[in-house]
C-alpha atoms as a PDB file:
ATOM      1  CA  UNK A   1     -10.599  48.477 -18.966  1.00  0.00           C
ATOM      2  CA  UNK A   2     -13.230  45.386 -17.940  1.00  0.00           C
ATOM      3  CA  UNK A   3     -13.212  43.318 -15.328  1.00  0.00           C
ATOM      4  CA  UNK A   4     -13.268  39.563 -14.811  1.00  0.00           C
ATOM      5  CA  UNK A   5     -11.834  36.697 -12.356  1.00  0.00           C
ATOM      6  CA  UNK A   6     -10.231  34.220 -12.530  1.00  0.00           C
ATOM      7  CA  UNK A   7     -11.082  30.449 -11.380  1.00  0.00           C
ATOM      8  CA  UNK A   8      -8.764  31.672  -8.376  1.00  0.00           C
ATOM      9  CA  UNK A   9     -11.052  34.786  -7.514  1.00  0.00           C
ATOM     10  CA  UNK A  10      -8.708  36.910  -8.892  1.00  0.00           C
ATOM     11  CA  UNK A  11      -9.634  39.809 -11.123  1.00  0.00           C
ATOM     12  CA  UNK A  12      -8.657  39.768 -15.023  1.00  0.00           C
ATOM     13  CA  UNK A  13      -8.133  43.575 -16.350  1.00  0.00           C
ATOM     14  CA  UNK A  14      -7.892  43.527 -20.199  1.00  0.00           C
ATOM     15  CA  UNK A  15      -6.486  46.829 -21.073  1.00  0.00           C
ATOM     16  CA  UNK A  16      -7.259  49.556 -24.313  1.00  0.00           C
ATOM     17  CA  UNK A  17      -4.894  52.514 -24.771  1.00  0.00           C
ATOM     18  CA  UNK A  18      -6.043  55.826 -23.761  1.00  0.00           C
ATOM     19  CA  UNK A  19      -6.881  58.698 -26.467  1.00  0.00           C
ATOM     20  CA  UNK A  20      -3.992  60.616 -25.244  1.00  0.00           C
ATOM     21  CA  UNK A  21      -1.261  61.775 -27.818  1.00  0.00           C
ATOM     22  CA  UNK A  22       2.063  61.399 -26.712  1.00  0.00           C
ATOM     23  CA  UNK A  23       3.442  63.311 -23.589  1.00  0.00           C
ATOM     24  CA  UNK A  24       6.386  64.333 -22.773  1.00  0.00           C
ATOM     25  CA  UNK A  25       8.098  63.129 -19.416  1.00  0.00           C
ATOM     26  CA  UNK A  26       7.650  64.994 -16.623  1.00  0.00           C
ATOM     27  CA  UNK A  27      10.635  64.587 -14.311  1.00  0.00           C
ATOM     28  CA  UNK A  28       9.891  66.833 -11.589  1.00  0.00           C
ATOM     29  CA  UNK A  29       9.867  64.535  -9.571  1.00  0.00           C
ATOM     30  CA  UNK A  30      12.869  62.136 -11.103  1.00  0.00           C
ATOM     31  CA  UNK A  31      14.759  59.680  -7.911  1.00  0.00           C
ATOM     32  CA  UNK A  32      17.204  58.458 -10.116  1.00  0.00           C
ATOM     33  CA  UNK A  33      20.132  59.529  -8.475  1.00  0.00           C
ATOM     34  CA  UNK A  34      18.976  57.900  -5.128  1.00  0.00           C
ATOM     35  CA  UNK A  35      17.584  54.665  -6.745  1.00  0.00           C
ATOM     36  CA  UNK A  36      20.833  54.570  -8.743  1.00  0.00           C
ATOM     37  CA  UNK A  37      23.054  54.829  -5.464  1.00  0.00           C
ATOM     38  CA  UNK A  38      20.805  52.212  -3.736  1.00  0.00           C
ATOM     39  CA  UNK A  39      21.384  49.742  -6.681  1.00  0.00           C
ATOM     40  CA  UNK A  40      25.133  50.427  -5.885  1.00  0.00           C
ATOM     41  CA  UNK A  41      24.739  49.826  -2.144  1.00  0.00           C
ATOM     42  CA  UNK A  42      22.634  46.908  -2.574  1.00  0.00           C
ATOM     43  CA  UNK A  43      23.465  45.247  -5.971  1.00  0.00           C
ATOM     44  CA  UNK A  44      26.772  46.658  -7.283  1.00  0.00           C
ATOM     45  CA  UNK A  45      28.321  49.288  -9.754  1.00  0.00           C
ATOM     46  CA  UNK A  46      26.143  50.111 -12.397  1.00  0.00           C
ATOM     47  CA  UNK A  47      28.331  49.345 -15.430  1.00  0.00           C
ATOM     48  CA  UNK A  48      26.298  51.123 -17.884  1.00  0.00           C
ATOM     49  CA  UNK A  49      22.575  52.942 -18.321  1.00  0.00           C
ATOM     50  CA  UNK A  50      20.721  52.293 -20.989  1.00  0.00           C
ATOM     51  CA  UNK A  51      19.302  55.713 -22.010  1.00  0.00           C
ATOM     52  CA  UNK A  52      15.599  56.374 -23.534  1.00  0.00           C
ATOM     53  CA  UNK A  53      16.233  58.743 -26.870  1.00  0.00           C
ATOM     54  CA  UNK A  54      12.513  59.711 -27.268  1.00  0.00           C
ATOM     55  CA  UNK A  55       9.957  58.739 -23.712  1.00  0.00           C
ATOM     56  CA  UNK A  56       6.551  59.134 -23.617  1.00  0.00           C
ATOM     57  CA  UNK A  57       4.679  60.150 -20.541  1.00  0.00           C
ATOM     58  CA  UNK A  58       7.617  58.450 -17.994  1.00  0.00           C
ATOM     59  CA  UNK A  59      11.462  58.946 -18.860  1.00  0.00           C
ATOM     60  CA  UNK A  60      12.636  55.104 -18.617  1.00  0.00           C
ATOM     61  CA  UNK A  61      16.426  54.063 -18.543  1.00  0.00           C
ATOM     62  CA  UNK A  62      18.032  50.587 -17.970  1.00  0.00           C
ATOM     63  CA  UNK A  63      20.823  50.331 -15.403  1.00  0.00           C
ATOM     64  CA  UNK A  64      22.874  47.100 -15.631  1.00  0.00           C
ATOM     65  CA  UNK A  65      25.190  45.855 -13.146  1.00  0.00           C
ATOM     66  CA  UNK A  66      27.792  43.117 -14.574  1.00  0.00           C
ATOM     67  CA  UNK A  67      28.319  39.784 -13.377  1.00  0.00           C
ATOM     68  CA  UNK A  68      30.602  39.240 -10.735  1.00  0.00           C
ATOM     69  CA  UNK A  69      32.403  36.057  -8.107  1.00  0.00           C
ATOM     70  CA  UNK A  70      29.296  36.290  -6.392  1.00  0.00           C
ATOM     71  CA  UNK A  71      26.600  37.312  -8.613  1.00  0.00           C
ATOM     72  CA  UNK A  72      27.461  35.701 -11.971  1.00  0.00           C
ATOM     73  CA  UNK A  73      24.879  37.277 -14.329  1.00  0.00           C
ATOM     74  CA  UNK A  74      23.671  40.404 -16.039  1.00  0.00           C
ATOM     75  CA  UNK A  75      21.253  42.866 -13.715  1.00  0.00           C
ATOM     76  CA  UNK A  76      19.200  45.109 -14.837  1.00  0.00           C
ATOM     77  CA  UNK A  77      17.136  47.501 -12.802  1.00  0.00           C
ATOM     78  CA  UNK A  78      14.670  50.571 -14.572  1.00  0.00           C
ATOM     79  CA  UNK A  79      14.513  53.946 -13.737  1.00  0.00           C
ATOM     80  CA  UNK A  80      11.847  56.363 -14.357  1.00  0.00           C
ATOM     81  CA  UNK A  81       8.794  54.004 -13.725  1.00  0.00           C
ATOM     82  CA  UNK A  82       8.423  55.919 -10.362  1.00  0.00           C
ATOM     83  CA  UNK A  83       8.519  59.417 -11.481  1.00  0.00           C
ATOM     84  CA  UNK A  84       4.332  59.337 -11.584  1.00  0.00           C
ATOM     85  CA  UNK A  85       2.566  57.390  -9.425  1.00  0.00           C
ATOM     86  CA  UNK A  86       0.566  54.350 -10.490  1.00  0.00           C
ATOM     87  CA  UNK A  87      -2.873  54.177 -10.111  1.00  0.00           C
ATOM     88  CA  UNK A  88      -3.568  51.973  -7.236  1.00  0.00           C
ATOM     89  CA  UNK A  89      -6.805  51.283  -6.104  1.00  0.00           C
ATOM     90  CA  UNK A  90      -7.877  52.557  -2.818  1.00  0.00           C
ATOM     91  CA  UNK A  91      -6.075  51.349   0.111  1.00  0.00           C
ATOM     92  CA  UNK A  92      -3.428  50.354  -2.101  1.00  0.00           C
ATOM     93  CA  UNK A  93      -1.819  53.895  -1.897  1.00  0.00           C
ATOM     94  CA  UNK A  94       1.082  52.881  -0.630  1.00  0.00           C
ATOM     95  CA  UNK A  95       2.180  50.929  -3.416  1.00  0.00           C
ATOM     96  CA  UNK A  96       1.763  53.366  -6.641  1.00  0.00           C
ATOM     97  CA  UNK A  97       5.641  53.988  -6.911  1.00  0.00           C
ATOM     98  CA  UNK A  98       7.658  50.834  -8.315  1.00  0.00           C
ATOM     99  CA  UNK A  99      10.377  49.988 -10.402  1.00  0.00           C
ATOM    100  CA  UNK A 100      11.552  46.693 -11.873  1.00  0.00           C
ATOM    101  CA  UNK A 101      14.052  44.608 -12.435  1.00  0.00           C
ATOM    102  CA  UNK A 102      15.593  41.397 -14.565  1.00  0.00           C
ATOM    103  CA  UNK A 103      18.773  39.032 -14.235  1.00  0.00           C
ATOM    104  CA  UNK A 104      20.141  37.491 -17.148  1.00  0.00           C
ATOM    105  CA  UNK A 105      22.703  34.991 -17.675  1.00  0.00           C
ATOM    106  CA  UNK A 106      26.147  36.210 -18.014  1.00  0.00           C
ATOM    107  CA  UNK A 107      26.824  34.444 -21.283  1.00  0.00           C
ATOM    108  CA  UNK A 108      23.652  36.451 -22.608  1.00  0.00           C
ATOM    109  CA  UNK A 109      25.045  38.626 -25.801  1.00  0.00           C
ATOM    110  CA  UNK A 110      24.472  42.314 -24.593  1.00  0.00           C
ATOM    111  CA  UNK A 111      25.862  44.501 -27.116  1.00  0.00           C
ATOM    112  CA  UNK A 112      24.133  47.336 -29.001  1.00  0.00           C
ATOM    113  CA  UNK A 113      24.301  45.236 -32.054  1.00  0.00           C
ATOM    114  CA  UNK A 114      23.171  42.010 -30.368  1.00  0.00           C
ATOM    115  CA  UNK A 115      19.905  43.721 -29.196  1.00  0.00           C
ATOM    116  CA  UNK A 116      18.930  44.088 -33.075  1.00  0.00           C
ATOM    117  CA  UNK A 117      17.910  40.312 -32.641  1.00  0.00           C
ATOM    118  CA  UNK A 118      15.039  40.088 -30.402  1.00  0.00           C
ATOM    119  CA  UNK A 119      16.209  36.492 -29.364  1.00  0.00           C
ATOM    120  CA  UNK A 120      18.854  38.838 -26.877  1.00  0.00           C
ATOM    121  CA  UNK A 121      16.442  41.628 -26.457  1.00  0.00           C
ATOM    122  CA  UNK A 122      12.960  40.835 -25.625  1.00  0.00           C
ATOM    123  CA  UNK A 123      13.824  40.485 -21.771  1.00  0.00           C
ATOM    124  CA  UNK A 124      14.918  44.454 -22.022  1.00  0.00           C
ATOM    125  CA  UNK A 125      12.123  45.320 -24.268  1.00  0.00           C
ATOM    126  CA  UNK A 126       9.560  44.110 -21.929  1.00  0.00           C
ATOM    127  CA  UNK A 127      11.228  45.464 -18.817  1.00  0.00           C
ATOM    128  CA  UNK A 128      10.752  48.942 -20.534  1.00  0.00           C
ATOM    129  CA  UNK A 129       6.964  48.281 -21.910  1.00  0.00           C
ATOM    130  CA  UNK A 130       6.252  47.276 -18.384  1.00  0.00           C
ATOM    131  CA  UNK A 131       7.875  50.484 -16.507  1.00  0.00           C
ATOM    132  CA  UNK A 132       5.670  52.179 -19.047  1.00  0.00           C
ATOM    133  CA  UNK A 133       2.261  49.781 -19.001  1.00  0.00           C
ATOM    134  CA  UNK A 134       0.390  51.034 -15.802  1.00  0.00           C
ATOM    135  CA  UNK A 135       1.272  54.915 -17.168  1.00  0.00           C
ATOM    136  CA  UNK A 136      -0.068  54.355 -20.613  1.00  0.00           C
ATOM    137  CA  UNK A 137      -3.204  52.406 -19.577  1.00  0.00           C
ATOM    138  CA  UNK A 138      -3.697  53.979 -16.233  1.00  0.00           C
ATOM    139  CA  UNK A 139      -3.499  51.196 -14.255  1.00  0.00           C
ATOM    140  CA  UNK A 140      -0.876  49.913 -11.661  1.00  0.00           C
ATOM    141  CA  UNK A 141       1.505  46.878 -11.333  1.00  0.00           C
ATOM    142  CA  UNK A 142       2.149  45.048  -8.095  1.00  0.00           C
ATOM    143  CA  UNK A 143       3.146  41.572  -6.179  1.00  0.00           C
ATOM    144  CA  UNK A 144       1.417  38.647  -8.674  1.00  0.00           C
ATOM    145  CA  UNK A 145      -0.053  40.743 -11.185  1.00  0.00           C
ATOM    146  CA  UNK A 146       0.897  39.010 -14.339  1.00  0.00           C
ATOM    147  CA  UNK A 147       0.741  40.344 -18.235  1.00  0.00           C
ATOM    148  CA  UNK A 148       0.263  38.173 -20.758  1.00  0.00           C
ATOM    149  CA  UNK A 149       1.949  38.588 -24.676  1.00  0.00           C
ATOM    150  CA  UNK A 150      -0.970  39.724 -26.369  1.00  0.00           C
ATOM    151  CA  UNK A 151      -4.567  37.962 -26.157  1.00  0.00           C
ATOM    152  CA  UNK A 152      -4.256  35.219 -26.523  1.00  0.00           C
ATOM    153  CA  UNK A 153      -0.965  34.966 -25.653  1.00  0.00           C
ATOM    154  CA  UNK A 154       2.098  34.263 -28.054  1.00  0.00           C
ATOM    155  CA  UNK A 155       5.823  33.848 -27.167  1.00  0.00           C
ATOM    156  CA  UNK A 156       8.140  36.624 -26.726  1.00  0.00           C
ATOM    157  CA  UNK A 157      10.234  34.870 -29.007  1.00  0.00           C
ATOM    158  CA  UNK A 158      10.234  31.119 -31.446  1.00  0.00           C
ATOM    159  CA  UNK A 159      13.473  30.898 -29.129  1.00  0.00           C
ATOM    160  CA  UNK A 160      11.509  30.272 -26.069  1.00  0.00           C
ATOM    161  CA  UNK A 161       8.327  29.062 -24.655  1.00  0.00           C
ATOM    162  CA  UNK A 162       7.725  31.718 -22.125  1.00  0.00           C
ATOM    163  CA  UNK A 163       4.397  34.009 -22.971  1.00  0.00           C
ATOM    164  CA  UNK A 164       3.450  35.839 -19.800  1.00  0.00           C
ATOM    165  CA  UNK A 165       5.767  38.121 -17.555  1.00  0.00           C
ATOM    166  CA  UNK A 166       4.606  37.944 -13.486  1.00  0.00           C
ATOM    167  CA  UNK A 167       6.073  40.597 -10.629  1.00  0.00           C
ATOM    168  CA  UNK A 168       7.570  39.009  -7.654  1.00  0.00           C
ATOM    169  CA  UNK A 169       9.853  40.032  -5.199  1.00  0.00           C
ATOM    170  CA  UNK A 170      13.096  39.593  -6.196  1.00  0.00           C
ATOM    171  CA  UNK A 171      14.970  36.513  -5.031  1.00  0.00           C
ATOM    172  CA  UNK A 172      18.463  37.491  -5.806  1.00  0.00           C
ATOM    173  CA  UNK A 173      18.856  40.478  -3.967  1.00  0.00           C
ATOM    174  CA  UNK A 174      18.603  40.717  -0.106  1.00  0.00           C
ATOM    175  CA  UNK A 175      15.246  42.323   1.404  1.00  0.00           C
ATOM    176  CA  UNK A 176      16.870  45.342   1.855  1.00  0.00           C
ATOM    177  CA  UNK A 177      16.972  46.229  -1.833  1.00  0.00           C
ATOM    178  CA  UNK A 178      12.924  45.676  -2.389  1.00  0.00           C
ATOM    179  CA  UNK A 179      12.036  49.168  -1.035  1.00  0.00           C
ATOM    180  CA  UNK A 180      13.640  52.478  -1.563  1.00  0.00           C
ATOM    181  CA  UNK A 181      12.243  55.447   1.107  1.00  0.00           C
ATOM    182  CA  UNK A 182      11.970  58.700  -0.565  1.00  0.00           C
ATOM    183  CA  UNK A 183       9.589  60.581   1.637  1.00  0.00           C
ATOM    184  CA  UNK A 184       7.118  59.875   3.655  1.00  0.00           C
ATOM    185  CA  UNK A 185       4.731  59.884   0.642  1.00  0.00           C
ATOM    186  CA  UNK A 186       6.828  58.179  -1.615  1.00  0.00           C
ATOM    187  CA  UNK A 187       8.694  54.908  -1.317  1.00  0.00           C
ATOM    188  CA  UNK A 188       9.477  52.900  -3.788  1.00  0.00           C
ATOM    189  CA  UNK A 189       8.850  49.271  -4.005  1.00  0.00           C
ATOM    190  CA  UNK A 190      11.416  47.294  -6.457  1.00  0.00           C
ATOM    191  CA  UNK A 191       9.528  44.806  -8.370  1.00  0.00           C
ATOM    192  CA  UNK A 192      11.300  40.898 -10.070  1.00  0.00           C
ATOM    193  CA  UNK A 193       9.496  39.991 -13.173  1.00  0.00           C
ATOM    194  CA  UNK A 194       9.790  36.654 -14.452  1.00  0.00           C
ATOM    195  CA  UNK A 195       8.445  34.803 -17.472  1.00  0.00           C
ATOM    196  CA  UNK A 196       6.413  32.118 -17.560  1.00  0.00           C
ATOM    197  CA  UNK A 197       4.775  29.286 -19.249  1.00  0.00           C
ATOM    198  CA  UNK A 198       1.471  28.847 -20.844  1.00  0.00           C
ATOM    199  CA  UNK A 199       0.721  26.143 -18.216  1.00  0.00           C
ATOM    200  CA  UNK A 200       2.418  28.118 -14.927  1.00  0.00           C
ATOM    201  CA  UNK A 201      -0.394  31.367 -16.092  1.00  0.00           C
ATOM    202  CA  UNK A 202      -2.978  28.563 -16.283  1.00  0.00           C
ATOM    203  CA  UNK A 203      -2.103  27.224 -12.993  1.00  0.00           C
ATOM    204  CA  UNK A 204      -2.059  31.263 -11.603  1.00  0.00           C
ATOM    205  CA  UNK A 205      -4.978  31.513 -12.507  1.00  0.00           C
ATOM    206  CA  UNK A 206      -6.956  28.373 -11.223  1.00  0.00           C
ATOM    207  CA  UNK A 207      -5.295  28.443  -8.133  1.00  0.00           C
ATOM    208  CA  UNK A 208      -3.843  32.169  -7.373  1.00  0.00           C
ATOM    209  CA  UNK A 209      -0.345  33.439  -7.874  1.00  0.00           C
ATOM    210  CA  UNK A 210       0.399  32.106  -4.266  1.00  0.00           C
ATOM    211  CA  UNK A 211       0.244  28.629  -5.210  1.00  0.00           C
ATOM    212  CA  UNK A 212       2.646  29.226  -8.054  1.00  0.00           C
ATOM    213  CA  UNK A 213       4.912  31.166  -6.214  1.00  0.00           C
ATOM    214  CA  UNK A 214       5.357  28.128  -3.779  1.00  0.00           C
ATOM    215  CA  UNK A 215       6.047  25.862  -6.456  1.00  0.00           C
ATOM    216  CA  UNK A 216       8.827  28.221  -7.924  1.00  0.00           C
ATOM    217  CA  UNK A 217      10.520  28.319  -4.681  1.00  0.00           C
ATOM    218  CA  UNK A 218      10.696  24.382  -4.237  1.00  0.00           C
ATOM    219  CA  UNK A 219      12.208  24.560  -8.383  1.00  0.00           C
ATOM    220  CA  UNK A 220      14.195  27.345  -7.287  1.00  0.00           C
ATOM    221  CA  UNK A 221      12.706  29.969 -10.046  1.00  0.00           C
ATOM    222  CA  UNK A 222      13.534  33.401  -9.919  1.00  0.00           C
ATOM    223  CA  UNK A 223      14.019  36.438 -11.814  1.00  0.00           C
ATOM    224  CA  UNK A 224      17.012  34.920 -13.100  1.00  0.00           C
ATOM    225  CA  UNK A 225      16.127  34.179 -16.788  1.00  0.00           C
ATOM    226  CA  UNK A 226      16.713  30.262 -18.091  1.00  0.00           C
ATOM    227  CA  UNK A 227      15.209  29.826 -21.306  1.00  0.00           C
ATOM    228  CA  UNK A 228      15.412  26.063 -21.096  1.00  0.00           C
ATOM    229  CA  UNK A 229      14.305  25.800 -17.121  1.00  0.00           C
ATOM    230  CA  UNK A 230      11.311  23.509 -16.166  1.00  0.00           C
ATOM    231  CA  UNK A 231       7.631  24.345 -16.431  1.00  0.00           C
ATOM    232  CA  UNK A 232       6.591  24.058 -12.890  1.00  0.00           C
ATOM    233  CA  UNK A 233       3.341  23.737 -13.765  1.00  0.00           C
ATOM    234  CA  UNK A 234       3.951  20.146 -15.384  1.00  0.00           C
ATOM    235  CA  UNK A 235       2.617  17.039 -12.998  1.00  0.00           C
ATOM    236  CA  UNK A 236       5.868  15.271 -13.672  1.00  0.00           C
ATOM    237  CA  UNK A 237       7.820  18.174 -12.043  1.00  0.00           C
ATOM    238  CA  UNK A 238       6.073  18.429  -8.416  1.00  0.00           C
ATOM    239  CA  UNK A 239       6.828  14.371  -8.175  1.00  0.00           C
ATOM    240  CA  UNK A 240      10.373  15.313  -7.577  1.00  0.00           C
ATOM    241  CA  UNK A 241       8.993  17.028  -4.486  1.00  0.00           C
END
């Protein structure tokens, strides 16, 4: 792992795998049940987990909560990213446990079959590869940190511009949902990511993730996906505002 920064000050990480073989899951230490019933308290029934067959290192499942009257889209929240903490930097101890989550519209095809065409299931695949990313490469996720589609970057799919996936706090869920105590070791912070554009991951990095997070809330971007949304990033865009 090297080290740069950005124009913004920020640092760039650019990641290798470790030499380590695969490892089984140690789930010693597994909250599911209680980060299950606090997606239920906080989000609504979880209509249906999404079960890893073969894990390496952390044991990652999907839970996704159907649309509803007053949340009309698809949720999906991971478990298993916070059964080993990440590996935060000092002073940043408090934030090694995470897990993430997605919305998706509710006329997004979600069926087992549907996910054999990546244009339906390259949200869920990178929800899983990032539960997984800060175990694998030893590392840790948090608040702005944002992972690019391979270097340089590439769509996730020829169905959509979006190349880059940045963590946020979610929007569509109150502030009660983004942390989940445990113990007084262990609390879990619930993570949004959303994709973005070639020119919003510019723009993060010239000017920090701040900066782009205040132009997503005046164009109302969240963790809801919308393939065809606005770039935010695009001069014509902030003249509305």
């Amino acid at each position: 792992m090297s080290e740069e920064q950005s124009e913004s000050g920020a640092p760039i990480y650019r990641h290798e795998p470790g030499e380590s073989s695969w490892t089984p899951p140690n789930m010693e230490d597994s909250c599911m049940e209680a980060i299950s019933g606090h997606i239920e308290q906080h989000i609504g029934p979880i209509a249906t987990v999404w079960h890893e067959i073969l894990s390496d290192l952390v044991h990652i499942d999907v839970h996704q909560v159907a649309p509803t009257a007053d949340r009309p889209f698809w949720t999906l929240v991971t478990t298993g990213m916070s059964d080993l903490p990440m590996a935060a930097p000092a002073g940043q101890k408090e934030w090694a446990f995470a897990e993430l989550m997605i919305c998706l519209p509710k006329e997004w095809k979600m069926g087992e079959i549907d996910f054999k065409d990546e244009r339906f299931y390259w949200p869920v695949r990178w929800l899983k590869f990032l539960a997984r990313f800060p175990h694998k490469y030893r590392t840790w996720l948090s608040l702005g940190h944002t992972i690019p589609n391979g270097d340089p970057p590439k769509p996730f799919h020829e169905s959509v511009s979006f190349d880059c996936m940045m963590l946020m706090r979610p929007k569509t869920v109150s502030t009660e949902f983004w942390t989940l105590p445990i113990r007084e070791s262990k609390k879990i912070h619930f993570f949004s990511i959303v994709p973005l554009y070639p020119g919003e991951l510019e723009l993060k990095l010239q000017k920090g993730s701040e900066e782009l997070e205040r132009l997503f809330e005046k164009c109302k971007v969240s963790e809801l996906v919308d393939p065809k949304r606005r770039d935010a990033s695009r001069k014509d865009w902030w003249k509305i505002w």
